[in-house]
Protein backbone atom coordinates (compact mmCIF):
# COMPACT_ATOMS: atom_id res chain seq x y z
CA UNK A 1 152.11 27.24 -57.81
CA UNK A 2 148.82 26.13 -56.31
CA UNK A 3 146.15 28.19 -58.61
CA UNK A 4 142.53 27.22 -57.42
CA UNK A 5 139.85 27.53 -59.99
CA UNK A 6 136.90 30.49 -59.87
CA UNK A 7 134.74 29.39 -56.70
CA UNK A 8 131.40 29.40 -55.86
CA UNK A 9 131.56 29.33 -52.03
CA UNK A 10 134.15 29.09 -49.35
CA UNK A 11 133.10 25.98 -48.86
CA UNK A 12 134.71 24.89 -51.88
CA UNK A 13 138.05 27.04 -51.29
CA UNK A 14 138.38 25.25 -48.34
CA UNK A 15 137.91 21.75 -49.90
CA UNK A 16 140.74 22.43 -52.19
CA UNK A 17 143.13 24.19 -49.70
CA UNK A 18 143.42 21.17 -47.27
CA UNK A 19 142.20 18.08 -49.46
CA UNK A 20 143.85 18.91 -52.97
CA UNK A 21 145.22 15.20 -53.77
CA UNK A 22 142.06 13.75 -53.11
CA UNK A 23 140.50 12.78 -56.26
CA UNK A 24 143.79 12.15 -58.03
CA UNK A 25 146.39 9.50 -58.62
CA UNK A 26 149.73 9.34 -57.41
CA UNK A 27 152.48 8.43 -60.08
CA UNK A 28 155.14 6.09 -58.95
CA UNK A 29 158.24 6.11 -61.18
CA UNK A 30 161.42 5.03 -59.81
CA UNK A 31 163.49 7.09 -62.45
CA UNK A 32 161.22 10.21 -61.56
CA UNK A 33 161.94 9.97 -57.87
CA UNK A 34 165.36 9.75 -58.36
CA UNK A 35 165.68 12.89 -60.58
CA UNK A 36 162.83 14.99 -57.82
CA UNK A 37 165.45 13.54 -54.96
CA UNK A 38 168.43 14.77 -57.05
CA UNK A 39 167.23 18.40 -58.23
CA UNK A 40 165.41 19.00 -55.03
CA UNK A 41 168.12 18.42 -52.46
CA UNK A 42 170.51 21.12 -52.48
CA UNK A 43 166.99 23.43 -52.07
CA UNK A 44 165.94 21.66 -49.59
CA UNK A 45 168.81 22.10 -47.46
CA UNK A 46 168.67 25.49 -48.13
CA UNK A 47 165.07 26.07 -47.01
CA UNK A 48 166.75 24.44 -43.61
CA UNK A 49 164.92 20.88 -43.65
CA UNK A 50 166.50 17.82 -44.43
CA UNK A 51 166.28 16.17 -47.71
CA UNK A 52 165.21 12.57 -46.16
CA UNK A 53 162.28 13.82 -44.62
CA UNK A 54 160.93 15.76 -47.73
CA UNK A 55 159.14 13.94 -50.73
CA UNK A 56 158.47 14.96 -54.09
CA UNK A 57 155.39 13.65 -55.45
CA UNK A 58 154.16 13.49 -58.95
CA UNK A 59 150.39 13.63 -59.47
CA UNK A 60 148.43 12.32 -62.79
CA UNK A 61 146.53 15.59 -63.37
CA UNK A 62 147.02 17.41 -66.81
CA UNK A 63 146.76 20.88 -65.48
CA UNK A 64 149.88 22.93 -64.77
CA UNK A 65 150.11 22.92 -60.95
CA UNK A 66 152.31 22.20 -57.62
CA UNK A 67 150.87 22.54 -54.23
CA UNK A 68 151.37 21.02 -51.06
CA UNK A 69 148.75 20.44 -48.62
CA UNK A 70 150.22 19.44 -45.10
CA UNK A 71 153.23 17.49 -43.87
CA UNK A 72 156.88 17.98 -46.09
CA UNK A 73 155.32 16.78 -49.29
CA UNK A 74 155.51 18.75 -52.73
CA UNK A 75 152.71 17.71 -55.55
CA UNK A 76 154.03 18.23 -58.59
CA UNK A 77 151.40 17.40 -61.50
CA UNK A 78 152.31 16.02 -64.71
CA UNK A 79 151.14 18.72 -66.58
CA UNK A 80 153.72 20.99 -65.27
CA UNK A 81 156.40 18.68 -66.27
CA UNK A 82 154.78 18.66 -69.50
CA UNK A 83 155.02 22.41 -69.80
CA UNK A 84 157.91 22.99 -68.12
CA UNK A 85 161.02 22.91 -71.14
CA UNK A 86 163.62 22.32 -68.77
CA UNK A 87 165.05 21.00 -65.19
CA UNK A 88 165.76 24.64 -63.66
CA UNK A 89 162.02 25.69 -64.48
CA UNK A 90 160.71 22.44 -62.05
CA UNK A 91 163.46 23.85 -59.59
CA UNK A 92 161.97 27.28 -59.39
CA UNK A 93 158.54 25.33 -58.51
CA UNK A 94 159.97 23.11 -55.97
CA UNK A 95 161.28 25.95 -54.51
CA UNK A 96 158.26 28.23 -54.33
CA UNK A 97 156.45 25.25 -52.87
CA UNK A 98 159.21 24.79 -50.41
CA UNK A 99 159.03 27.98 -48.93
CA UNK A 100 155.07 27.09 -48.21
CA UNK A 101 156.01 24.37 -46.46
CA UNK A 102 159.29 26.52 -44.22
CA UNK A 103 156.93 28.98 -43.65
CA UNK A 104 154.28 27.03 -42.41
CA UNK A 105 151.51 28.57 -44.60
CA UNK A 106 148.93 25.67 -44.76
CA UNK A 107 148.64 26.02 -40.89
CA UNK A 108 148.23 29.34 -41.13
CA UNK A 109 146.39 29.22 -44.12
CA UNK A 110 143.40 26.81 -42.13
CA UNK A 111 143.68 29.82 -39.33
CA UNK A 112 142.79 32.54 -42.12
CA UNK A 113 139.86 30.13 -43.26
CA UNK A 114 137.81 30.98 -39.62
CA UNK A 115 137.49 34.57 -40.29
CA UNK A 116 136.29 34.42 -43.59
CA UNK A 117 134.31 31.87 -42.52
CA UNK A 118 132.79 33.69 -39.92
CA UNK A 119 131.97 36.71 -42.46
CA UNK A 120 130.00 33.82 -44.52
CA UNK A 121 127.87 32.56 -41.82
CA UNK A 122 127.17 36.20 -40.39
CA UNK A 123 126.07 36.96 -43.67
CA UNK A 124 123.64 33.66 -44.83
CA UNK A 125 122.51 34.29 -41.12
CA UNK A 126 121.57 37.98 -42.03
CA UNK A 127 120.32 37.02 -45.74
CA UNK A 128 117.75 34.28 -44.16
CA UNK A 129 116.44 37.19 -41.73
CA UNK A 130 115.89 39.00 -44.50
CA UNK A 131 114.27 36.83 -46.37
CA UNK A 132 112.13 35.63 -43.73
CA UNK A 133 110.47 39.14 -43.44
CA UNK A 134 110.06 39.30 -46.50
CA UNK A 135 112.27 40.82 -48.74
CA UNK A 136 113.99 37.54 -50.78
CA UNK A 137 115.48 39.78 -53.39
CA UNK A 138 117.25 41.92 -50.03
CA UNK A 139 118.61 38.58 -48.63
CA UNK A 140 120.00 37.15 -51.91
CA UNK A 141 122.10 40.61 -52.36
CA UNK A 142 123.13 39.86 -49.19
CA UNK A 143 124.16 36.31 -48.98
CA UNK A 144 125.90 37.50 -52.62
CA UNK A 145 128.21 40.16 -50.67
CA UNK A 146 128.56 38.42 -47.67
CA UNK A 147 130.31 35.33 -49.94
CA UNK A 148 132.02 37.76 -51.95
CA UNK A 149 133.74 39.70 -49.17
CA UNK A 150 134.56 36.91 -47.59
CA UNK A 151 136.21 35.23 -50.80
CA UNK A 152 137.98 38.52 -51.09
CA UNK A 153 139.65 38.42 -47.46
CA UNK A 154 140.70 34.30 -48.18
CA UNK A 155 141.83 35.52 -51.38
CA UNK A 156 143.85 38.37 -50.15
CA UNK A 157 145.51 36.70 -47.79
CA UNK A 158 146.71 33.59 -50.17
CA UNK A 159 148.41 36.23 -52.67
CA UNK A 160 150.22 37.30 -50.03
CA UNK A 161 151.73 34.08 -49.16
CA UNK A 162 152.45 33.60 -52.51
CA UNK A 163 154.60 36.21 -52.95
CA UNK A 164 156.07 35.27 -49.69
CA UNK A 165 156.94 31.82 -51.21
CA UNK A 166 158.56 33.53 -54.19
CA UNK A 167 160.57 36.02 -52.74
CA UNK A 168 161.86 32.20 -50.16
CA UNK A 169 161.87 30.65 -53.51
CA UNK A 170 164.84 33.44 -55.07
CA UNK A 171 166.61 32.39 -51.30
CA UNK A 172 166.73 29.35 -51.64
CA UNK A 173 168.07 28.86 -55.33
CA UNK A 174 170.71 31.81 -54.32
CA UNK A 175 171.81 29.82 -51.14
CA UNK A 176 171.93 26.59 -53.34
CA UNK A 177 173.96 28.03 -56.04
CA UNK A 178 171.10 27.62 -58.76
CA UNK A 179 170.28 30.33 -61.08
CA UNK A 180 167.02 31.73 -60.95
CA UNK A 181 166.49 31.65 -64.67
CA UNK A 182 163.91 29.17 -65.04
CA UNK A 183 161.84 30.56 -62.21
CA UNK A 184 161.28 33.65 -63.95
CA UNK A 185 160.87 31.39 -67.43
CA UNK A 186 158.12 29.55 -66.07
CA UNK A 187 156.53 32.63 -64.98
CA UNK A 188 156.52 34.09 -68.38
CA UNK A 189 155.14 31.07 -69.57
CA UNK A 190 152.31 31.22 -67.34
CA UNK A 191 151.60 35.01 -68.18
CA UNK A 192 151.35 34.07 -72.03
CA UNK A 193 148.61 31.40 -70.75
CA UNK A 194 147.53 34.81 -69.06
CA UNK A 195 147.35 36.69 -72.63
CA UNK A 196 145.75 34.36 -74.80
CA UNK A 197 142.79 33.76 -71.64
CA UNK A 198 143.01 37.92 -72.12
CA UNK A 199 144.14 40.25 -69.01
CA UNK A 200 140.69 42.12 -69.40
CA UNK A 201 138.67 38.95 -68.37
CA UNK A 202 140.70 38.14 -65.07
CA UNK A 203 140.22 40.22 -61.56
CA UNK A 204 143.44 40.51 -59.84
CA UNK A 205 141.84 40.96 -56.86
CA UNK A 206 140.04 37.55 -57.15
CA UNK A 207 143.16 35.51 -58.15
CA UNK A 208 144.17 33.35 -55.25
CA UNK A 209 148.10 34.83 -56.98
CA UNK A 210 149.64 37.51 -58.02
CA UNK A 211 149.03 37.66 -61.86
CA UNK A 212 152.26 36.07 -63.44
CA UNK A 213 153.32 39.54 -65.20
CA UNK A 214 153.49 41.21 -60.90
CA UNK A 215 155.85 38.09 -60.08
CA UNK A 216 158.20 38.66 -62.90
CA UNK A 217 158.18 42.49 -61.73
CA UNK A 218 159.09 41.78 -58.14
CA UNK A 219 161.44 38.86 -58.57
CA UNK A 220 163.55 39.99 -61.35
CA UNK A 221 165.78 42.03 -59.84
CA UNK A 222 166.52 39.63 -56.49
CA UNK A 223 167.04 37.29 -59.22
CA UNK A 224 169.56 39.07 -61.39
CA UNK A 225 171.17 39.63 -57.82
CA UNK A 226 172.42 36.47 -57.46
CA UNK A 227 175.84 35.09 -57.83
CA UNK A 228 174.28 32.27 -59.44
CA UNK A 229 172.01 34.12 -62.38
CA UNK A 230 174.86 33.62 -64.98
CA UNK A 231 175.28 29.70 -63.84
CA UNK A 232 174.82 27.20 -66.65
CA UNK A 233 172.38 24.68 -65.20
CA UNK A 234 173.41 21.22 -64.41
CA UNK A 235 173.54 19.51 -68.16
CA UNK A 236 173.49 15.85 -66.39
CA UNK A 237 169.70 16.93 -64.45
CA UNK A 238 168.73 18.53 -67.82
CA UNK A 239 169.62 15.18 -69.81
CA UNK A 240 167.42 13.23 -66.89
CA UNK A 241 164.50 15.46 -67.05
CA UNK A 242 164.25 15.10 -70.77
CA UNK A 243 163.85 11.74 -70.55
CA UNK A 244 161.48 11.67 -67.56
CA UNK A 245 159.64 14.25 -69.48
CA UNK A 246 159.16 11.96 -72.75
CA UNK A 247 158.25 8.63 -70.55
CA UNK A 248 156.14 10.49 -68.91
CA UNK A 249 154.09 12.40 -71.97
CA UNK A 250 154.58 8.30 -73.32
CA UNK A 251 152.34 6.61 -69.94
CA UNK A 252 149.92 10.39 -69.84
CA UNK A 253 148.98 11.25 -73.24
CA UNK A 254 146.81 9.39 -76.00
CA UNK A 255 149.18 7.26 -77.83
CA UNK A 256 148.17 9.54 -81.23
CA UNK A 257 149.37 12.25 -79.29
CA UNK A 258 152.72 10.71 -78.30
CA UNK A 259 153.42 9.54 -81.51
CA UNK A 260 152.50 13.02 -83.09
CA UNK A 261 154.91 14.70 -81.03
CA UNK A 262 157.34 11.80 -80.90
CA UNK A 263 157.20 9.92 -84.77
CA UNK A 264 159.02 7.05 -85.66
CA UNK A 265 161.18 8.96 -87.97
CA UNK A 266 162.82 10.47 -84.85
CA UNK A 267 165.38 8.35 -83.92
CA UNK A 268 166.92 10.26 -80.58
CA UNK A 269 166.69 8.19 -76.92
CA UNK A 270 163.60 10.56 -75.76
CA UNK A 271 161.41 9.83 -78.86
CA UNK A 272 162.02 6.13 -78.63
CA UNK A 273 161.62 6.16 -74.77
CA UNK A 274 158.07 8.07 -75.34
CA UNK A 275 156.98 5.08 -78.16
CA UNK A 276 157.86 2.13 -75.84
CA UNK A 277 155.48 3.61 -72.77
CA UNK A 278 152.74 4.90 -75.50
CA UNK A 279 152.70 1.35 -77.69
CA UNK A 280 153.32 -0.81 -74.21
CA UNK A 281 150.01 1.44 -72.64
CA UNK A 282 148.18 0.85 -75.98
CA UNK A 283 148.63 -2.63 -76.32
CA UNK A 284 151.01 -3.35 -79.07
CA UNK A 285 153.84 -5.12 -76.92
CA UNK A 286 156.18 -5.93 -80.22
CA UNK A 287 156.46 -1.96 -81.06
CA UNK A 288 156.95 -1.18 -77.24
CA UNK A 289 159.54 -4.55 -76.88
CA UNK A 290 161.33 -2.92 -80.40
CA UNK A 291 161.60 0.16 -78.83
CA UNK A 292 163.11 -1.35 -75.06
CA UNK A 293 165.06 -3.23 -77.06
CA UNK A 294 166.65 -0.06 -79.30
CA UNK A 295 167.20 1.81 -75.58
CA UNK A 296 168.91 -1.12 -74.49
CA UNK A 297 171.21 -1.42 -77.17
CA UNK A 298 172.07 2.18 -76.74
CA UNK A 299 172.91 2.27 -73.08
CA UNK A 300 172.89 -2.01 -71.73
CA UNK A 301 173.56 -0.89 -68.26
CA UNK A 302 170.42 1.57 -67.67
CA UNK A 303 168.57 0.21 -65.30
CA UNK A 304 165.50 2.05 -65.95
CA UNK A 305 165.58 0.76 -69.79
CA UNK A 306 165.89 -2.61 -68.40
CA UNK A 307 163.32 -2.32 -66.28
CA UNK A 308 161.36 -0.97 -69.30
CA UNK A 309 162.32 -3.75 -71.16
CA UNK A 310 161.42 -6.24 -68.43
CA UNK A 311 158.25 -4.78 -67.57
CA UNK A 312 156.63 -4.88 -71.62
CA UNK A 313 157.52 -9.12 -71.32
CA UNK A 314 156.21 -9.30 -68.01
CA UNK A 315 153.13 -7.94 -68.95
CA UNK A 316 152.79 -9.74 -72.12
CA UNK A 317 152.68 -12.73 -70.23
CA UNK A 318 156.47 -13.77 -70.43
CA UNK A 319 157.68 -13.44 -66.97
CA UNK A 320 160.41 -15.94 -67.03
CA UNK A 321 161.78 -13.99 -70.05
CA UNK A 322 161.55 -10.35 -68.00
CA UNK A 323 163.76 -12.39 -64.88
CA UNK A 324 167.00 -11.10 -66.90
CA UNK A 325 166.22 -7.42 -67.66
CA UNK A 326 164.79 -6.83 -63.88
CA UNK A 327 167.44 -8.61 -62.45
CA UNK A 328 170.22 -6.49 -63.95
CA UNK A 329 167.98 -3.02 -63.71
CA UNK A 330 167.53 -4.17 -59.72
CA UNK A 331 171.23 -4.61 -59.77
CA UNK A 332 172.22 -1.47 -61.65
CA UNK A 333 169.66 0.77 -59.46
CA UNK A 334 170.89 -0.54 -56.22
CA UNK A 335 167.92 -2.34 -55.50
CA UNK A 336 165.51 0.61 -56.22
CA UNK A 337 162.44 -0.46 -54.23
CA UNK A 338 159.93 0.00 -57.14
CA UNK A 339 161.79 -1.85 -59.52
CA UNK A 340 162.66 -4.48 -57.04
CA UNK A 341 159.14 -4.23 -56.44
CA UNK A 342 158.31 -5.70 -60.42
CA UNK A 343 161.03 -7.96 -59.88
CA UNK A 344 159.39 -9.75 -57.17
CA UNK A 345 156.53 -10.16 -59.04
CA UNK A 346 158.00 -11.55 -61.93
CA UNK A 347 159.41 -14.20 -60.38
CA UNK A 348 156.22 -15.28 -58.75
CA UNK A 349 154.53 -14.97 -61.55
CA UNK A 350 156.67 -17.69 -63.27
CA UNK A 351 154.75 -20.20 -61.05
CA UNK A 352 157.97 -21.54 -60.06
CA UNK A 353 158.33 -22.34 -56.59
CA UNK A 354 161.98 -22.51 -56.89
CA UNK A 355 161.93 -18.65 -57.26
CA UNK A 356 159.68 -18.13 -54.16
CA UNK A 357 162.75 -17.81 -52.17
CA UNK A 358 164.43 -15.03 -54.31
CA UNK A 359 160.93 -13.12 -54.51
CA UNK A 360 160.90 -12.95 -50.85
CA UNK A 361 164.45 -12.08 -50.18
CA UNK A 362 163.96 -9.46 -53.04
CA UNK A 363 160.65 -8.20 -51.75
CA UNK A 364 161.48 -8.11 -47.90
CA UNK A 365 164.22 -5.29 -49.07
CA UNK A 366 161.82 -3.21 -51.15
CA UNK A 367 159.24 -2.49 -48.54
CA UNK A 368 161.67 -2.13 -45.72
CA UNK A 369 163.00 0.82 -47.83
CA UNK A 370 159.72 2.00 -48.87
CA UNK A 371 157.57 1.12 -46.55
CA UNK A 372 154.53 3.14 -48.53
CA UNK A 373 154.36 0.83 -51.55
CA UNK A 374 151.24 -1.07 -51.10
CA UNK A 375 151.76 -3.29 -54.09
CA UNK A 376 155.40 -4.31 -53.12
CA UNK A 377 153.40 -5.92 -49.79
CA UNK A 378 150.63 -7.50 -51.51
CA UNK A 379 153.62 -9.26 -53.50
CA UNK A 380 155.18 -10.25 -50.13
CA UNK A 381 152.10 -11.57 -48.99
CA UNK A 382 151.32 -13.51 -52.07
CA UNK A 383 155.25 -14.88 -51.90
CA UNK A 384 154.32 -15.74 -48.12
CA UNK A 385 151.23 -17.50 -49.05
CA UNK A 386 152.75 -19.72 -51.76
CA UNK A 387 155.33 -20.82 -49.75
CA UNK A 388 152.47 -21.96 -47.19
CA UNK A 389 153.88 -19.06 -44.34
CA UNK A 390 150.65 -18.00 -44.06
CA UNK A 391 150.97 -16.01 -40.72
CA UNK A 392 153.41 -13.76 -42.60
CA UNK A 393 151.25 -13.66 -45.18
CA UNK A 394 149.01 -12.13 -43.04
CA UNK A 395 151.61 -9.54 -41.33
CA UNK A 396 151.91 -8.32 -44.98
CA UNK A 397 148.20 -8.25 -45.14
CA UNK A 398 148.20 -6.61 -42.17
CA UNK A 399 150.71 -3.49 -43.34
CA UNK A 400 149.15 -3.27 -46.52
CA UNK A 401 145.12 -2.85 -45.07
CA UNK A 402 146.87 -0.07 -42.16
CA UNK A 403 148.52 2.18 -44.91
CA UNK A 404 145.38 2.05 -47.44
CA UNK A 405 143.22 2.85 -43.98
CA UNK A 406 141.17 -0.13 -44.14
CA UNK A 407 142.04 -0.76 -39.98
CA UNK A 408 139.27 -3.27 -39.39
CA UNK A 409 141.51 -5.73 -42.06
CA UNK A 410 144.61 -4.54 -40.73
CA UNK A 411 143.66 -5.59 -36.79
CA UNK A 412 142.45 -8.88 -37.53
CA UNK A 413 145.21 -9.88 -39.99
CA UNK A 414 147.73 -8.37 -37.40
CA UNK A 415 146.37 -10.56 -34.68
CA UNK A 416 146.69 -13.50 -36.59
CA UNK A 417 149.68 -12.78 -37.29
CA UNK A 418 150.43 -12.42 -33.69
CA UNK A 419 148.92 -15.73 -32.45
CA UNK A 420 150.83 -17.46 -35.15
CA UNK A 421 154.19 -15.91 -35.05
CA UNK A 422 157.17 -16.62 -32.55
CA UNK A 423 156.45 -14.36 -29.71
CA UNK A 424 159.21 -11.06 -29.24
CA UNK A 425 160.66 -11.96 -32.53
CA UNK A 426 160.51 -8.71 -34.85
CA UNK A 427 157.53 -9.86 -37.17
CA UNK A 428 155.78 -10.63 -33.96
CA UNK A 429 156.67 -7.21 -32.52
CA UNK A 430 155.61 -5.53 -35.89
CA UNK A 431 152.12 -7.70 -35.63
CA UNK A 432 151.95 -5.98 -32.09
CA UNK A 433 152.43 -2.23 -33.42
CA UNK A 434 150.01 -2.76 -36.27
CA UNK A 435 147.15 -4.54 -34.26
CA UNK A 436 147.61 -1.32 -31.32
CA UNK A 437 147.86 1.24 -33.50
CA UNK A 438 145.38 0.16 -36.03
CA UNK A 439 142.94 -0.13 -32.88
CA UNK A 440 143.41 3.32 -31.87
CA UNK A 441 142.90 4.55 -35.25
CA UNK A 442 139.36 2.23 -35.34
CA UNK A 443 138.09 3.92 -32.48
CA UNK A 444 138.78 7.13 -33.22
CA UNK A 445 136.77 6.55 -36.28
CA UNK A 446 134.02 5.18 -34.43
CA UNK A 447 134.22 8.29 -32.23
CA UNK A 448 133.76 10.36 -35.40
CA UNK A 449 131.27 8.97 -36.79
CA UNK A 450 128.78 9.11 -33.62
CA UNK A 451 129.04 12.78 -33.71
């Protein structure tokens, strides 16, 4: 669903087509992974790549957009969860993106950046002639055409991979034995957004898409095709997105906002899950602890309103009082990483040396099944630290400083690691990879930089 803003340059176009995530923050939610795992799967499989080796990842940026930029990784924004009114829309998205990803168009979409390039340079080369004998008004007409044409061939060449993505998008939901419905939804959504910015003010040709009211044309029928159109969509995902959806508008929006659309008169689980993240956020942790507390009482088992509940205490300063909540919402996830994650925190944050132990055990788990969660090691390494294992400590240090890039940490805390550690046991092995591979990656930036 990738829609790039009006640009300038092609410059610009091709900041956005291969750094797109740069200057935004990555949500981490372990109830919001679960549900992207869950709804994404069967589509996954059907776009013939396995479901372990694709993420979904949800991006704190208000606008309506998905994209994905390189690797198997789908960036979902949490505006479109916010506009999206149900699960099967976000599965028509997935499933566009997905078929970017099978079809390999960022690779080729870098390849179809050289030509247009190459019509840009040929014409700010001709446009300086010009205006070097003379004729500045000549060479800014130009440079103007030059840019435009070749915006118009990038452009071009992106709508057609969109529409190649939606017509793998329709496949894929068939094949999975999803209806199509909330594909074709979202779309109309998007072409009312269309409407009320007014048809008359937006070039086709300069869209980056096919306008919204083309896709609906084209898809329908395929669509209505399917054995699937008339299937009810799964009420269990629909009952988890709701609730993703109002935790989520709960953490995003202005509390005012949240509490507009979510007042206390409304007593339902999604209204009350929206309150406790908007009053925890806002600083009022014995309205968020009321509302934990009202979840809990509802459902006792849910781990992710324990680990609500936990959380609001542990950030109020009362971590010996969050140990129970976290414990059981650890438990009832099956050690989900993330909340094992806050779990290992609170218990070092008790000061209690007694716990040190647990938080380790605890800890060790979460990053060896997510093994991208920076905090989770800087919690290992703190548990390390206060236990006096300092060379461990630095191991953590160590994988912690290699996945946030900073390699000149990462090497030295590796080594130390290293010299410290038993020698061919696995944390000295581990010390070994990191300092080697952290290395290469050093020089290579070296490299770059003398060019």
């Amino acid at each position: 669903m990738t829609r790039f803003a009006a640009l300038t340059s092609l410059a610009m176009a091709a900041l956005l087509w291969t750094q797109p995530a740069a200057a935004q923050s990555i949500l981490r939610d372990a109830e919001t992974e679960s549900l992207f795992a869950d709804m994404s799967a069967p589509l996954i499989s059907a776009a013939g790549l396995r479901p372990q080796d694709v993420k979904i990842v949800l991006i704190n940026d208000s606008s309506i957009n998905a994209f994905v930029a390189g690797g198997q990784i789908v960036y979902v924004h949490s505006g479109l969860i916010q506009a999206a009114s149900n699960a099967n829309q976000v599965q028509g998205v997935i499933a566009h993106e997905l078929g970017h990803i099978a079809d390999g168009h960022v690779l080729s979409g870098e390849a179809a950046m050289k030509p247009a390039m190459k019509i840009s340079i040929l014409s700010m080369v001709l446009a300086l002639a010009a205006i070097a004998a003379g004729s500045g008004e000549a060479g800014a007409g130009i440079m103007g055409m030059g840019q435009q044409a070749a915006m118009g061939n990038y452009l071009a060449f992106s709508r057609v991979q969109e529409a190649t993505a939606d017509a793998s998008a329709v496949r894929y939901l068939d094949t999975a034995g999803i209806t199509g419905k909330g594909m074709l939804s979202f779309f109309k959504t998007m072409q009312q957004d269309e409407y009320r910015y007014g048809l008359s003010n937006i070039d086709p040709f300069m869209q980056s898409h096919p306008l919204s009211g083309t896709r609906i044309q084209t898809l329908t029928g395929d669509v209505q095709k399917s054995a699937a159109y008339d299937k009810a969509p799964d009420a269990a995902l629909q009952e988890r997105f709701r609730r993703v959806r109002a935790k989520l508008a709960g953490y995003v929006m202005d509390a005012p906002r949240t509490l507009t659309e979510y007042p206390e008169t409304d007593q339902t689980i999604y209204a009350q899950y929206a309150r406790a993240y908007a009053y925890h956020k806002s600083g009022y942790p014995e309205k968020a602890d009321a509302e934990a507390n009202a979840l809990v009482r509802r459902e006792p088992n849910n781990p992710y309103f324990q680990e609500i509940k936990g959380q609001i205490l542990l950030e109020a300063g009362k971590p010996r009082a969050a140990l129970v909540p976290l414990r059981l919402a650890t438990q009832e996830s099956g050690s989900n990483p993330l909340i094992s994650t806050t779990l290992g925190h609170a218990l070092i944050a008790t000061d209690d040396k007694a716990n040190l132990p647990e938080a380790i055990k605890v800890l060790r788990v979460a990053v060896q099944r997510d093994d991208e969660n920076p905090w989770g090691w800087m919690q290992l390494g703190t548990a390390y630290e206060r236990t006096g294992d300092e060379p461990r400590a630095a191991l953590a240090t160590a994988e912690r400083a290699s996945m946030m890039g900073d390699q000149r940490t990462a090497i030295a805390s590796a080594k130390y690691a290293m010299a410290n550690i038993p020698s061919n046991t696995p944390d000295w092995i581990r010390a070994q990879d990191i300092a080697m591979t952290s290395s290469d990656a050093f020089a290579g930036e070296k490299k770059k930089k003398r060019r």
